[in-house]
Protein backbone atom coordinates (compact mmCIF):
# COMPACT_ATOMS: atom_id res chain seq x y z
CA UNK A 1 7.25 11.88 13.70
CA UNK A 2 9.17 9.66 15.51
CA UNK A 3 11.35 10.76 18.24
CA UNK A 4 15.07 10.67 18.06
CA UNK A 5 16.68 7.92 20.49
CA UNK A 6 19.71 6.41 19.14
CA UNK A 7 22.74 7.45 18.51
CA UNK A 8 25.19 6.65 15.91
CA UNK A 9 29.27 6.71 16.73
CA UNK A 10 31.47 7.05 14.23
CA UNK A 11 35.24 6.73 13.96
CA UNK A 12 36.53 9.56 11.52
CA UNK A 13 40.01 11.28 11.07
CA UNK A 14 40.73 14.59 12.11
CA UNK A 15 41.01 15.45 8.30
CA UNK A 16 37.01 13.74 7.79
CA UNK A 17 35.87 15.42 10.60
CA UNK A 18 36.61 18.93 9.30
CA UNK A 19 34.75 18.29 6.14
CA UNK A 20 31.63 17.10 7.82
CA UNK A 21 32.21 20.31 9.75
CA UNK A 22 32.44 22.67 6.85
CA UNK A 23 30.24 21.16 4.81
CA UNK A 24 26.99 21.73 6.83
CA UNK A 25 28.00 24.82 7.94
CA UNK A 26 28.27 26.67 4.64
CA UNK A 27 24.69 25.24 4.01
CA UNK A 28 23.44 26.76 7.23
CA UNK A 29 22.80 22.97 8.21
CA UNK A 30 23.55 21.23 11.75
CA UNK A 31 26.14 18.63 11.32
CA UNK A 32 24.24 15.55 12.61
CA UNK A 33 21.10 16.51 10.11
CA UNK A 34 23.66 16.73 7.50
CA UNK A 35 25.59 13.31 8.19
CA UNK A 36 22.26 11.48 8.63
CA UNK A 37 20.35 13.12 5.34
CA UNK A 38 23.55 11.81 3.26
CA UNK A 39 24.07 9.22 4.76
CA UNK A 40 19.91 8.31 4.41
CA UNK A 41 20.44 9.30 0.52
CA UNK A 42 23.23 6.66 0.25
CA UNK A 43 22.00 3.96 1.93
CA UNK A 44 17.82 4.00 0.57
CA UNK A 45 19.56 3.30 -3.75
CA UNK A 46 21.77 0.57 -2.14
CA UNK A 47 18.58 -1.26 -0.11
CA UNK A 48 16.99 -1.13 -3.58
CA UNK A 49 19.75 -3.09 -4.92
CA UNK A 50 19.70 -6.04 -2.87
CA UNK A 51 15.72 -6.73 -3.20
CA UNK A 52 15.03 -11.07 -2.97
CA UNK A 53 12.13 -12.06 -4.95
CA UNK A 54 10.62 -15.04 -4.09
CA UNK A 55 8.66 -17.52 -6.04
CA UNK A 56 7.36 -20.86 -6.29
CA UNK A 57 8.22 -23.23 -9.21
CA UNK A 58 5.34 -22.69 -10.73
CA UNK A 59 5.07 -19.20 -10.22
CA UNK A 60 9.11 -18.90 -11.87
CA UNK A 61 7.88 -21.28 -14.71
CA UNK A 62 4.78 -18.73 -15.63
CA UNK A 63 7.36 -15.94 -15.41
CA UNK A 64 9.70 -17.25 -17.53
CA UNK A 65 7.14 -18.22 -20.20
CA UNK A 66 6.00 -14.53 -20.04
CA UNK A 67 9.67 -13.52 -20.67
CA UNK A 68 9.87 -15.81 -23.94
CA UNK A 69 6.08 -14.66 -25.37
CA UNK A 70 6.81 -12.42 -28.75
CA UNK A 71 6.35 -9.57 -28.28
CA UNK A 72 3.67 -7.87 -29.68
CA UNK A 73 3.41 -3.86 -30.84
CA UNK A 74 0.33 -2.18 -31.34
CA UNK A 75 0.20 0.97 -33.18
CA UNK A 76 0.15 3.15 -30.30
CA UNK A 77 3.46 1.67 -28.83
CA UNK A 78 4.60 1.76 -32.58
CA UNK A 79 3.94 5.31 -32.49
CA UNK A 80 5.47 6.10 -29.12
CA UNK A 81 8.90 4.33 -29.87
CA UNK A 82 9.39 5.83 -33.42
CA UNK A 83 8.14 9.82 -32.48
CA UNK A 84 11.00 12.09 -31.94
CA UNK A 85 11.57 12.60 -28.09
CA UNK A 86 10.77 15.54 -25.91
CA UNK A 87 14.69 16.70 -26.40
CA UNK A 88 14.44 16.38 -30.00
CA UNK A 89 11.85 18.68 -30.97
């Protein structure tokens, strides 16, 4: 595991810094582990987001004819769409 260096400075109200405060605390958390696991949870779904894919011509041309094949079902997939779902059993 990699050490901890840096540091991150934040400019918060007094009003923002008693709920990062209280929250922890009532968890039996330090503050900074708190702030940085949320903060970690917020960020990682957002990175996700803004994913570039990159492709030549050809490459976009062979996707895009993949994207306008019919589609095809075979009886097993037939099977799996139509059967009633976990939650409706």
């Amino acid at each position: 595991m990699e050490l901890k260096r840096r540091r991150l400075d934040l400019r918060i109200t007094g009003e923002q810094n008693a709920v990062l405060q209280s929250a922890p605390e009532a968890c039996d958390e330090a503050t900074s582990d708190s702030v940085l696991r949320n903060a970690l949870d917020s960020a990682r779904p957002e990175l996700a987001d803004l994913h570039v894919f990159v492709a030549s011509e050809s490459q976009w041309s062979g996707f895009e004819a993949v994207l306008e094949r019919d589609i095809t079902l075979n009886a097993t997939m037939i099977s799996l769409l139509t059967a009633p779902s976990a939650l409706e059993q």
